[in-house]
Protein backbone atom coordinates (compact mmCIF):
# COMPACT_ATOMS: atom_id res chain seq x y z
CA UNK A 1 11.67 86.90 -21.45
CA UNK A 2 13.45 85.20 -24.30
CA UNK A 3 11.34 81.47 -24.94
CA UNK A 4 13.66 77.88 -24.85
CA UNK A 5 12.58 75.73 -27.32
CA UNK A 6 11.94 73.64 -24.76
CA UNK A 7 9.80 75.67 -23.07
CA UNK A 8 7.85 76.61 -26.89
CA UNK A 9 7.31 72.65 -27.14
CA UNK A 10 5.82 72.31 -23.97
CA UNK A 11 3.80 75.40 -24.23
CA UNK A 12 2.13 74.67 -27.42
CA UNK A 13 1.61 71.11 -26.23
CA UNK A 14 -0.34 72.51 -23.32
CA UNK A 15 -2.46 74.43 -25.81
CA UNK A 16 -3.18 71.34 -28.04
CA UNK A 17 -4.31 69.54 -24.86
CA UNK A 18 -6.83 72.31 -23.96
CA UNK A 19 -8.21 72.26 -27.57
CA UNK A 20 -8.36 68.30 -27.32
CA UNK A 21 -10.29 68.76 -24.17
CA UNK A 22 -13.05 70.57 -25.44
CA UNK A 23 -13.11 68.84 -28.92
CA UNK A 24 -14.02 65.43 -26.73
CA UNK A 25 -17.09 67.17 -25.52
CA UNK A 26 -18.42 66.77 -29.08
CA UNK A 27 -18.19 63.40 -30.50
CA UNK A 28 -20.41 63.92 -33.77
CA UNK A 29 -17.67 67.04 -34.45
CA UNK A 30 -20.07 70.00 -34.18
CA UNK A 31 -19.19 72.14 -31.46
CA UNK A 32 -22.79 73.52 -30.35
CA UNK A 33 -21.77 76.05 -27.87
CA UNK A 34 -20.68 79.11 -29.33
CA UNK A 35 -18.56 79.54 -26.14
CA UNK A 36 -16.45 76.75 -26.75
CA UNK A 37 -16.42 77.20 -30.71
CA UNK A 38 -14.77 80.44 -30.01
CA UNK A 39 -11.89 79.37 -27.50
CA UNK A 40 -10.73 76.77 -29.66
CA UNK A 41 -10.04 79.10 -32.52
CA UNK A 42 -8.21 81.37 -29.95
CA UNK A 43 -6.36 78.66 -28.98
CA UNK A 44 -4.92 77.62 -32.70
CA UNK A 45 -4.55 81.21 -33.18
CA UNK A 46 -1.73 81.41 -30.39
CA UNK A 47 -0.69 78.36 -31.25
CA UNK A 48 0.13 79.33 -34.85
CA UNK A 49 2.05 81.98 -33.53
CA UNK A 50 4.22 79.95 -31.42
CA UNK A 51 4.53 77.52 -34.27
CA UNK A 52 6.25 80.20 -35.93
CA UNK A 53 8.51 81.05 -33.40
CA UNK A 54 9.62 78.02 -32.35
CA UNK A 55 10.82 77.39 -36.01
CA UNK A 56 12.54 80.16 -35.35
CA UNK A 57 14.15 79.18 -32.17
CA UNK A 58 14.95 75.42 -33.75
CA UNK A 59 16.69 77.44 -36.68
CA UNK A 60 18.47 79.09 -33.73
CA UNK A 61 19.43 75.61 -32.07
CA UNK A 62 20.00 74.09 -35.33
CA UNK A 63 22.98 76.92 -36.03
CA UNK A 64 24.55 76.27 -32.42
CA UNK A 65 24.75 73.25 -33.14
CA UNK A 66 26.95 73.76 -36.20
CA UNK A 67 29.03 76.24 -34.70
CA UNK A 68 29.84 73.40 -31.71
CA UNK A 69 30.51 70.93 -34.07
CA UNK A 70 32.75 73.21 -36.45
CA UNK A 71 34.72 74.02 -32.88
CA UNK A 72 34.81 70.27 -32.28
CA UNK A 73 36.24 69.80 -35.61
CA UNK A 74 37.88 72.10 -36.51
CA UNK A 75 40.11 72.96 -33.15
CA UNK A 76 41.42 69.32 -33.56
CA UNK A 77 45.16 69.08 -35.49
CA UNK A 78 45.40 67.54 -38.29
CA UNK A 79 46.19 63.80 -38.22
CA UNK A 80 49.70 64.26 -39.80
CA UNK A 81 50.14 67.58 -38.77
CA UNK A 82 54.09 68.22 -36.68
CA UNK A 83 53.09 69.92 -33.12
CA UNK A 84 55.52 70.93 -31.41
CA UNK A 85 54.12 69.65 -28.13
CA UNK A 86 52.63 66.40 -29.71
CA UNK A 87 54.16 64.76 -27.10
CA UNK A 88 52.36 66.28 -24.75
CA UNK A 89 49.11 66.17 -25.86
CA UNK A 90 49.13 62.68 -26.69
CA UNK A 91 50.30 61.28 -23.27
CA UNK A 92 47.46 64.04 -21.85
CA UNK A 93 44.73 62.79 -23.99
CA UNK A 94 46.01 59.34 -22.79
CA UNK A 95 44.71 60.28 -19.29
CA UNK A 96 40.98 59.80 -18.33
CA UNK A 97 39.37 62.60 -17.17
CA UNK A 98 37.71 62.41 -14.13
CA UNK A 99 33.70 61.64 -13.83
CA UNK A 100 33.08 65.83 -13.27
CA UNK A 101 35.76 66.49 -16.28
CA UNK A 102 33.82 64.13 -18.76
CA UNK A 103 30.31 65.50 -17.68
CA UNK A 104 31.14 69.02 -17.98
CA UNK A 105 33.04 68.83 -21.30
CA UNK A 106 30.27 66.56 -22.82
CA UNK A 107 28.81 67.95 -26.09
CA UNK A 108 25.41 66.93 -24.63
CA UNK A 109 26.07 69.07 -21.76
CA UNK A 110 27.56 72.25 -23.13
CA UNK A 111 24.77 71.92 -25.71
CA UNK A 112 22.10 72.17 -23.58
CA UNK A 113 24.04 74.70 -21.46
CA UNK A 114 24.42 76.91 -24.25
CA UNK A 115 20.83 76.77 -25.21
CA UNK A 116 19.67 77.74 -20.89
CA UNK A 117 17.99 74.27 -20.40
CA UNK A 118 19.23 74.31 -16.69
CA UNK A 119 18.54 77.98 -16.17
CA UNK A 120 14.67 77.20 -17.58
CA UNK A 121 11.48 75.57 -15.15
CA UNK A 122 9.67 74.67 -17.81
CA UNK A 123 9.98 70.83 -20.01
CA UNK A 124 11.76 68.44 -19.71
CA UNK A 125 15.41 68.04 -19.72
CA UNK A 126 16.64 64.38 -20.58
CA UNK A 127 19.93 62.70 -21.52
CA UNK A 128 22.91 60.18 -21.13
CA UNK A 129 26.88 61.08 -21.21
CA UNK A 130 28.63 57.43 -21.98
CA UNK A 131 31.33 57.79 -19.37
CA UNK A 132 35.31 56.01 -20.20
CA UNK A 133 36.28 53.04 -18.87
CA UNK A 134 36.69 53.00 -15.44
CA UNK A 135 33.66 55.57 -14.41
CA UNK A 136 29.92 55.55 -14.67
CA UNK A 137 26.71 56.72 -16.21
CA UNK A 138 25.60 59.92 -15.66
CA UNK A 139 21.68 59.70 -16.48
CA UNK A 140 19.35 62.44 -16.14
CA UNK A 141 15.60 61.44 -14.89
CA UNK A 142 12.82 64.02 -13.37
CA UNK A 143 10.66 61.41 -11.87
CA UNK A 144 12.51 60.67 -8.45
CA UNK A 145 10.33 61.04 -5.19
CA UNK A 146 12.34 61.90 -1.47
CA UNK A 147 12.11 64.05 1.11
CA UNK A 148 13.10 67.59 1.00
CA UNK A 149 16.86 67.84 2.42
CA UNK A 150 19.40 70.58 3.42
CA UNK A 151 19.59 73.00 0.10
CA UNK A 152 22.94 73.55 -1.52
CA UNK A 153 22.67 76.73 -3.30
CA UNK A 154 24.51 78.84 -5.69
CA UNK A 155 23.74 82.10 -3.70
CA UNK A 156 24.57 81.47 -0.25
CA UNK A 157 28.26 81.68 1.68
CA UNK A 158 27.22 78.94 3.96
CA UNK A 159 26.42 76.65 1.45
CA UNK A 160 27.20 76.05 -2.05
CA UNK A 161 28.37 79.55 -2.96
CA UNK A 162 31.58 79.27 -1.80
CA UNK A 163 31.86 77.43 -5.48
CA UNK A 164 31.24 80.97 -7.07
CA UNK A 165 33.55 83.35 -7.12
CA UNK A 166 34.79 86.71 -8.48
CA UNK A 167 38.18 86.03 -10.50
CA UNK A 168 39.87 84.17 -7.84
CA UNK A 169 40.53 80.45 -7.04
CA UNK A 170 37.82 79.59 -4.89
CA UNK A 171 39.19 79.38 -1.02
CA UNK A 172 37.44 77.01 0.94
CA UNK A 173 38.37 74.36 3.86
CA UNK A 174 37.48 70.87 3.07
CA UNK A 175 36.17 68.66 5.41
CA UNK A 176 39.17 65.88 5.90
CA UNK A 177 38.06 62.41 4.89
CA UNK A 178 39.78 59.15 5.75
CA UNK A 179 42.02 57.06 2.80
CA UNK A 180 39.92 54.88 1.12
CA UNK A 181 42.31 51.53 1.33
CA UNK A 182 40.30 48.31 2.18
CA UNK A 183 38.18 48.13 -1.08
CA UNK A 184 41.25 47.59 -2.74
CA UNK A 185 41.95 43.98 -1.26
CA UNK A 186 38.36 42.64 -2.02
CA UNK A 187 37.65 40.90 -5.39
CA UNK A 188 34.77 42.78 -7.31
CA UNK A 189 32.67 41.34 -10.19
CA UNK A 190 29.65 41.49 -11.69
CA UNK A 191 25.97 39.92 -11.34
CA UNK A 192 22.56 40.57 -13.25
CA UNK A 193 20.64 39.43 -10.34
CA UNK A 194 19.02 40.59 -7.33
CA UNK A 195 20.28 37.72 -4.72
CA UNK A 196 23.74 35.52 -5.39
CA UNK A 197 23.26 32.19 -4.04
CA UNK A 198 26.28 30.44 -3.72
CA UNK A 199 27.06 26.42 -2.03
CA UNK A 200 29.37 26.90 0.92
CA UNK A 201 31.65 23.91 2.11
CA UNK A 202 30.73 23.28 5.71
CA UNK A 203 32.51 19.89 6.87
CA UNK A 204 35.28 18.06 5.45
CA UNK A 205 36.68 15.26 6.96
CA UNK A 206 40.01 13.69 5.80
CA UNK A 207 39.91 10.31 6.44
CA UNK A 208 42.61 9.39 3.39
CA UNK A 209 44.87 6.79 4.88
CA UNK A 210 47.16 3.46 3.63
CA UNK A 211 45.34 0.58 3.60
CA UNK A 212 47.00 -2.80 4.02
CA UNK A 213 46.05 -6.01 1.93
CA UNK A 214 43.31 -7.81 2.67
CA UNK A 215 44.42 -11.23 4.80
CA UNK A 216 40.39 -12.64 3.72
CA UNK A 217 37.04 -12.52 2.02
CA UNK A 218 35.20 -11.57 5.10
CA UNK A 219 36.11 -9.47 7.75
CA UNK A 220 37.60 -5.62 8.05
CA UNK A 221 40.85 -6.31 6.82
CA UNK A 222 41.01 -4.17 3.30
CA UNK A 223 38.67 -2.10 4.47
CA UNK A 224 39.18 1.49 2.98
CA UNK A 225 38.51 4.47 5.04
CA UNK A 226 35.15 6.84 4.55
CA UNK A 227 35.90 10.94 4.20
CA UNK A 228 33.08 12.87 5.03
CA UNK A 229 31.93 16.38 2.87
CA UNK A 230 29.31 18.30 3.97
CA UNK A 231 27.81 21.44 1.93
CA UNK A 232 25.24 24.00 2.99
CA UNK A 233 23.44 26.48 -0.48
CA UNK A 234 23.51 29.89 1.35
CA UNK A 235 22.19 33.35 0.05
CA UNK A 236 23.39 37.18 -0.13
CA UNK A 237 21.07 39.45 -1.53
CA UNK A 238 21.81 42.62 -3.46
CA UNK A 239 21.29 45.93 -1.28
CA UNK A 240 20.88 49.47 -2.11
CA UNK A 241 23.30 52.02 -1.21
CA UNK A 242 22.24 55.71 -1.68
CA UNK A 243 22.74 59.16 -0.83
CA UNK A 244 21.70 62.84 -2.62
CA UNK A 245 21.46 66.22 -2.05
CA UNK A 246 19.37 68.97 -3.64
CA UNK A 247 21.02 72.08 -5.48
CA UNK A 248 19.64 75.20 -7.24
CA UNK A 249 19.34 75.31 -11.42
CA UNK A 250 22.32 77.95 -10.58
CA UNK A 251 24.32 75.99 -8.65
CA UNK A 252 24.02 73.15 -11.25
CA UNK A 253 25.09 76.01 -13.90
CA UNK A 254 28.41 76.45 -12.75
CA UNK A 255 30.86 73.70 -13.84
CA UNK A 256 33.30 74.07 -11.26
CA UNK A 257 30.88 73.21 -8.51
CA UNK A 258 29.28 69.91 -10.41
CA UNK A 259 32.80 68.84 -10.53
CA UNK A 260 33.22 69.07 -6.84
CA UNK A 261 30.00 67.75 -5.79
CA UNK A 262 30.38 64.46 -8.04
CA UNK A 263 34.28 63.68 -7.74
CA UNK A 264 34.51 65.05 -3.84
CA UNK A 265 31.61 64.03 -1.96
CA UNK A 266 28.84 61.76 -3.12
CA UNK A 267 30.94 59.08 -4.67
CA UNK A 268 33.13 59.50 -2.20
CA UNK A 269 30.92 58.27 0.59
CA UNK A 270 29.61 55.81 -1.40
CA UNK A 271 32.84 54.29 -1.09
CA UNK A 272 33.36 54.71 2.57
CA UNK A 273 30.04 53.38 3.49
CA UNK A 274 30.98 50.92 1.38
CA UNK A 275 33.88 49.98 3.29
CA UNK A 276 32.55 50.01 6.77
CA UNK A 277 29.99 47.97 5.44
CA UNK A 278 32.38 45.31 4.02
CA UNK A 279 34.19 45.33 7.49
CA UNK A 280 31.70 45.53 9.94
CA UNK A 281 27.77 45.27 8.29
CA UNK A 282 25.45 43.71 11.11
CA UNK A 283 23.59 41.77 8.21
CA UNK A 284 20.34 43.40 9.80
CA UNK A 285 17.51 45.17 8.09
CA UNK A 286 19.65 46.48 4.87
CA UNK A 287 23.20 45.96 5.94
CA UNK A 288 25.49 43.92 4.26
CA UNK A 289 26.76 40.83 6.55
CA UNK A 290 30.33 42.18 7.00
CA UNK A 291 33.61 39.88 7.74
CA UNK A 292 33.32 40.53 11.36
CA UNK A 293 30.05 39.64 11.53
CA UNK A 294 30.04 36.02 9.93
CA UNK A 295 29.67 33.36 11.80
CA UNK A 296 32.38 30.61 11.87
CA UNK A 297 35.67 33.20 11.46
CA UNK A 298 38.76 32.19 13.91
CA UNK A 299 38.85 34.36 17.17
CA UNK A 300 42.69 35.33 18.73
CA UNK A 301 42.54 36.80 21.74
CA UNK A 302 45.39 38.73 23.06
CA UNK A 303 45.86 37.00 25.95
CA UNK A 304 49.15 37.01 27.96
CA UNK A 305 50.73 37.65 24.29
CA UNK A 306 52.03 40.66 22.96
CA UNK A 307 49.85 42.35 19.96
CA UNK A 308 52.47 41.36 17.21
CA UNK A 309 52.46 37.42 18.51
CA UNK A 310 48.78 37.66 18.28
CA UNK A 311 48.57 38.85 14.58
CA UNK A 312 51.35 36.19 14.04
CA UNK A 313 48.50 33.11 16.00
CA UNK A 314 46.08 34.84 14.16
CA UNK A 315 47.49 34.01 10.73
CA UNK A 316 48.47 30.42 11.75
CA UNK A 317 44.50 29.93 12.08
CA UNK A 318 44.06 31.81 8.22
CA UNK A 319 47.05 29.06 7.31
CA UNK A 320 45.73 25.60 9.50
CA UNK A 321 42.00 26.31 9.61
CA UNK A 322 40.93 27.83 6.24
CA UNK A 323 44.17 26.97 4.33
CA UNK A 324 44.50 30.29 3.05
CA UNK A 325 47.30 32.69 1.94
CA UNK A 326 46.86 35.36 4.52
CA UNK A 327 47.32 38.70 2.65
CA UNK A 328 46.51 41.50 4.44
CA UNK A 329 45.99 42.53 7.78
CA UNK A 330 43.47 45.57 8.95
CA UNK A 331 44.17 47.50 12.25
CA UNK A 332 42.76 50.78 13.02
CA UNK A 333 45.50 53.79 13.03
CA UNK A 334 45.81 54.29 16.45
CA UNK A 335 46.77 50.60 16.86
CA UNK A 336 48.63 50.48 14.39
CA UNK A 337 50.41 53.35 15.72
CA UNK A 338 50.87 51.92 19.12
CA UNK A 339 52.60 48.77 17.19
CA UNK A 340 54.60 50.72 15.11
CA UNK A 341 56.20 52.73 18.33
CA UNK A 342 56.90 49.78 20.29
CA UNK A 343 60.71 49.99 21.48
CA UNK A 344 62.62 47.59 22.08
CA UNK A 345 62.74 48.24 26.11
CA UNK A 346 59.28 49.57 26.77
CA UNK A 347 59.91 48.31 30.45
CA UNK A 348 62.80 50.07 31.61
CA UNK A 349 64.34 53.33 31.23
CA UNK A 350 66.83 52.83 28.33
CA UNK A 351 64.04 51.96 25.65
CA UNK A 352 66.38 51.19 22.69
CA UNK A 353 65.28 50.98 19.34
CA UNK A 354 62.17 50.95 17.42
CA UNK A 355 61.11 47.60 17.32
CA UNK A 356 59.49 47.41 13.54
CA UNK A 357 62.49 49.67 12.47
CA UNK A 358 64.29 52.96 12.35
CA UNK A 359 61.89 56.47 11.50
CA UNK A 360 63.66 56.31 8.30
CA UNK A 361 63.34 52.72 7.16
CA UNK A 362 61.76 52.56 3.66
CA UNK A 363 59.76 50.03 2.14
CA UNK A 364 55.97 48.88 2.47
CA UNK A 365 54.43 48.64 6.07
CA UNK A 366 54.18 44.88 7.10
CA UNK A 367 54.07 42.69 9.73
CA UNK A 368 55.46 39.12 9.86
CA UNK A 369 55.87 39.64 5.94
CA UNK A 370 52.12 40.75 5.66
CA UNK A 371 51.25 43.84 4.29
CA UNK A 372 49.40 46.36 7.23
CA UNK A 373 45.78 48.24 5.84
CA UNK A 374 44.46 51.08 8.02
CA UNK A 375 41.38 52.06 8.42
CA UNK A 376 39.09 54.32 10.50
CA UNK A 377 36.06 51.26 9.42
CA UNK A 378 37.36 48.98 11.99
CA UNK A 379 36.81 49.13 15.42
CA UNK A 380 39.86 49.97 17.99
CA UNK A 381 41.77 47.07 19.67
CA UNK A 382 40.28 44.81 17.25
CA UNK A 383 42.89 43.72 14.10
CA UNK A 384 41.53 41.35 11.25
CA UNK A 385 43.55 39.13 9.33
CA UNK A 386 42.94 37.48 6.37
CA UNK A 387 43.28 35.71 3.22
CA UNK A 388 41.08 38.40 1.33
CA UNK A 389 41.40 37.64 -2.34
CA UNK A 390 39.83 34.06 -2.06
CA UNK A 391 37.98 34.32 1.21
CA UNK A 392 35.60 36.55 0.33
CA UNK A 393 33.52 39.06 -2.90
CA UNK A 394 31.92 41.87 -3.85
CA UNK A 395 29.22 41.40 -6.32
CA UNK A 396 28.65 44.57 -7.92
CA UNK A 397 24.87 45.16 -9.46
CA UNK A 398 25.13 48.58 -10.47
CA UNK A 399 28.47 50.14 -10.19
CA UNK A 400 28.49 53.77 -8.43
CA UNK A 401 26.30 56.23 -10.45
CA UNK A 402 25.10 59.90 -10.30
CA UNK A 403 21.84 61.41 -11.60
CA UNK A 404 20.36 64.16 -11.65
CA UNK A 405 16.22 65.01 -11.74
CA UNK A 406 13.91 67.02 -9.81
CA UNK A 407 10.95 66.13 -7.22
CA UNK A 408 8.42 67.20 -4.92
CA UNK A 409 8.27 71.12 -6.17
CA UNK A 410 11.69 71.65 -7.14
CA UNK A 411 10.09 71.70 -10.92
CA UNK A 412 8.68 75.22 -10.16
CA UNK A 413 11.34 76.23 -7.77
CA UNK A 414 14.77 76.07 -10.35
CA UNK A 415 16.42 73.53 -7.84
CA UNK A 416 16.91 69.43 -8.87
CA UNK A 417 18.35 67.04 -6.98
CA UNK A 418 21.58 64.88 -8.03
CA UNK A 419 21.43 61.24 -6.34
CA UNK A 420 24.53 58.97 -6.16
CA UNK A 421 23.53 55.19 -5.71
CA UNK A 422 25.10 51.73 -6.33
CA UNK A 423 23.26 47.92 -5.27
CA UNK A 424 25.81 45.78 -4.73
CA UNK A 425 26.21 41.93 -2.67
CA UNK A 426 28.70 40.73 -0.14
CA UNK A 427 29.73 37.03 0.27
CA UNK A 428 32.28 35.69 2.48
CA UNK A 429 32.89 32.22 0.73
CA UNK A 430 35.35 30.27 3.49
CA UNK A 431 35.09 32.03 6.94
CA UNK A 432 37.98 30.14 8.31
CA UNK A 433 40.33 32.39 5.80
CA UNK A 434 39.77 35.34 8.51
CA UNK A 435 41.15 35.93 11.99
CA UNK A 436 39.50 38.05 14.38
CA UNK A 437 42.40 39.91 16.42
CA UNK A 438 40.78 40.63 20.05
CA UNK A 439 42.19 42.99 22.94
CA UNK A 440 45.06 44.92 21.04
């Protein structure tokens, strides 16, 4: 079988190392047994002849390499060349690819591809793809240590080889996911630490009032009134948030199917974990401490109110109590659904009309003026309002990433193991600016 120069590194490497070993036995430099003498001049024998070959193979790698970059150069137009579709091209290259795009048409990648790095088991295969604004790094490691997992694989139906397939589009039912909308109302920004401690405003009492003139020296007459502030220093450390799944060397050949895994599924559910988290984190063990589970948020029950006079008391308390803007408010589809199909009778035969509008009414869902967010995070017959772009942030570590590296035996097996991970910190910063809506 044809010899990577990869695997002619590693292999003469290993045959240094054996030499080494016996050398050590000798520290004055004469090798006494005969035995030993003998193997070691074996050894540099074969290792002269990979020598050889693996110039060969570089000269092999090094010609690739030119051809790539030639194709690279040369398939560009000229800068002042008329296209007829310039047009075109320009507003596509003006799109960003997506993460699986960029790593797949990377010149580290198709290098490496071109040269069988992922279809070899032997050395080691290392490198970083600087991703565009607006996506991460895609680093490549083979030190990682987990538990053997569920195998997707090139070669199976059931599994991963519904990817490959013989000239047609590949035909397969994806599992339905729910819209990804809440993330999009909290703040994100950086940190370079590992816990974000942050001083929290706890009491404030207004005692401003207008004082008359003093009538003497002594006395209270004059007197000015004393406000009171009160702050507490509170912490929220960074947690990890993680998920991977192990694939064959095959299965990591095939472009179509590293596209899928990273853009469909593993950033993906680092996002809706991330959302449930945000909403609804315990705070326990490695959760983050969600909105709904801070202490010191309002509470509107339902009551003897209807659910749309609740959401409407609800954002009074955002207003009075943490003088906040509400923005948003959260309700799980089915409630929201129930809201939106409220007629205008519900209590006697003639119903009427719609109460939030006609079926055909246009314009952005709202109620009382404030935009509505569903989401499957939230718990039914509980709605959340809240002033979202000063109550509260996401501190963001290490933004989503995906690598790729093998453990336990994968190394001899041709299967790695791609990981997607980000750390990231929750704070709510004013618990007042959020209503909990109870018994929709």
């Amino acid at each position: 079988m044809a010899m990577t120069v990869a695997e002619a590194r590693s292999e003469i490497k290993n045959l240094f190392n054996q030499a080494d070993l016996i050398e050590k036995k000798y520290p004055d430099g004469l090798i006494a047994n005969p035995e030993d003498e003998k193997e070691v001049k074996r050894l540099l024998t074969e290792i002269d002849g990979l020598e050889t070959k693996l110039s060969a193979l570089e000269d092999t790698e090094a010609r690739r390499s030119r051809i790539l970059g030639g194709l690279d150069k040369y398939t560009k137009p000229a800068p002042d060349a008329l296209r007829p579709d310039a047009g075109a091209q320009e507003r596509k290259d003006a799109q960003i690819l997506s993460p699986g795009d960029q790593f797949i048409g990377s010149r580290e990648y198709r290098q490496l591809n071109l040269n069988g790095a992922f279809k070899s088991s032997l050395g080691r295969v290392e490198f970083a793809i600087s991703f565009k604004d607006g996506t991460s790094l895609i680093l490549w490691n083979k030190r990682l240590r987990y538990e053997e997992k569920t195998l997707l694989r090139g070669g199976s139906e059931t599994s991963g080889g519904g990817f490959v397939v013989n000239d047609r589009q590949p035909g397969y039912i994806d599992i339905l996911q729910r819209e990804i909308t809440v993330m999009d109302l909290i703040p994100r920004i950086t940190t370079s630490s590992d816990t974000v401690e942050y001083v929290q405003e706890t009491t404030f009492t207004n005692a401003a009032a207008f004082v008359a003139e003093a009538t003497g020296t002594t006395g209270t007459t004059g007197t000015k009134p004393e406000s009171a502030l009160a702050y507490a220093v509170s912490t929220a450390t960074v947690r990890t948030l993680a998920h991977w799944i192990p694939v064959t060397n095959r299965m990591l050949d095939d472009a179509p199917a590293i596209r899928g895994i990273i853009n469909g599924r593993l950033l993906l559910g680092l996002d809706l974990t991330l959302e449930s988290q945000v909403l609804t984190g315990a705070g326990s063990g490695e959760d983050l401490t969600g909105i709904l589970a801070t202490g010191g948020i309002n509470i509107q029950g339902l009551g003897t109110d209807n659910v749309l006079d609740a959401i409407f008391k609800g954002r009074t308390q955002v207003r009075v109590n943490g003088k906040g803007r509400p923005n948003a408010v959260i309700l799980h589809p089915n409630d929201w659904q129930a809201i939106r199909l409220t007629r205008e009778n519900a209590a006697s035969a003639t119903l009427g009309g719609y109460l939030m509008g006609p079926p055909s009414a246009l314009g952005a869902v709202t109620v009382w003026g404030i935009p509505v967010t569903e989401s499957e995070a939230i718990t039914e017959n509980t709605g959340l309002v809240g002033d979202f772009q000063q109550g509260c942030t996401l501190f963001d570590r290490e933004q989503s990433a995906v690598r790729v590296g093998t453990i336990d035996d994968q190394f001899v097996r041709n299967m790695q193991t791609i990981l997607a991970e980000l750390r990231a910190a929750f704070v709510v910063w004013r618990p007042a600016m959020f209503t909990r809506v109870t018994g929709i």
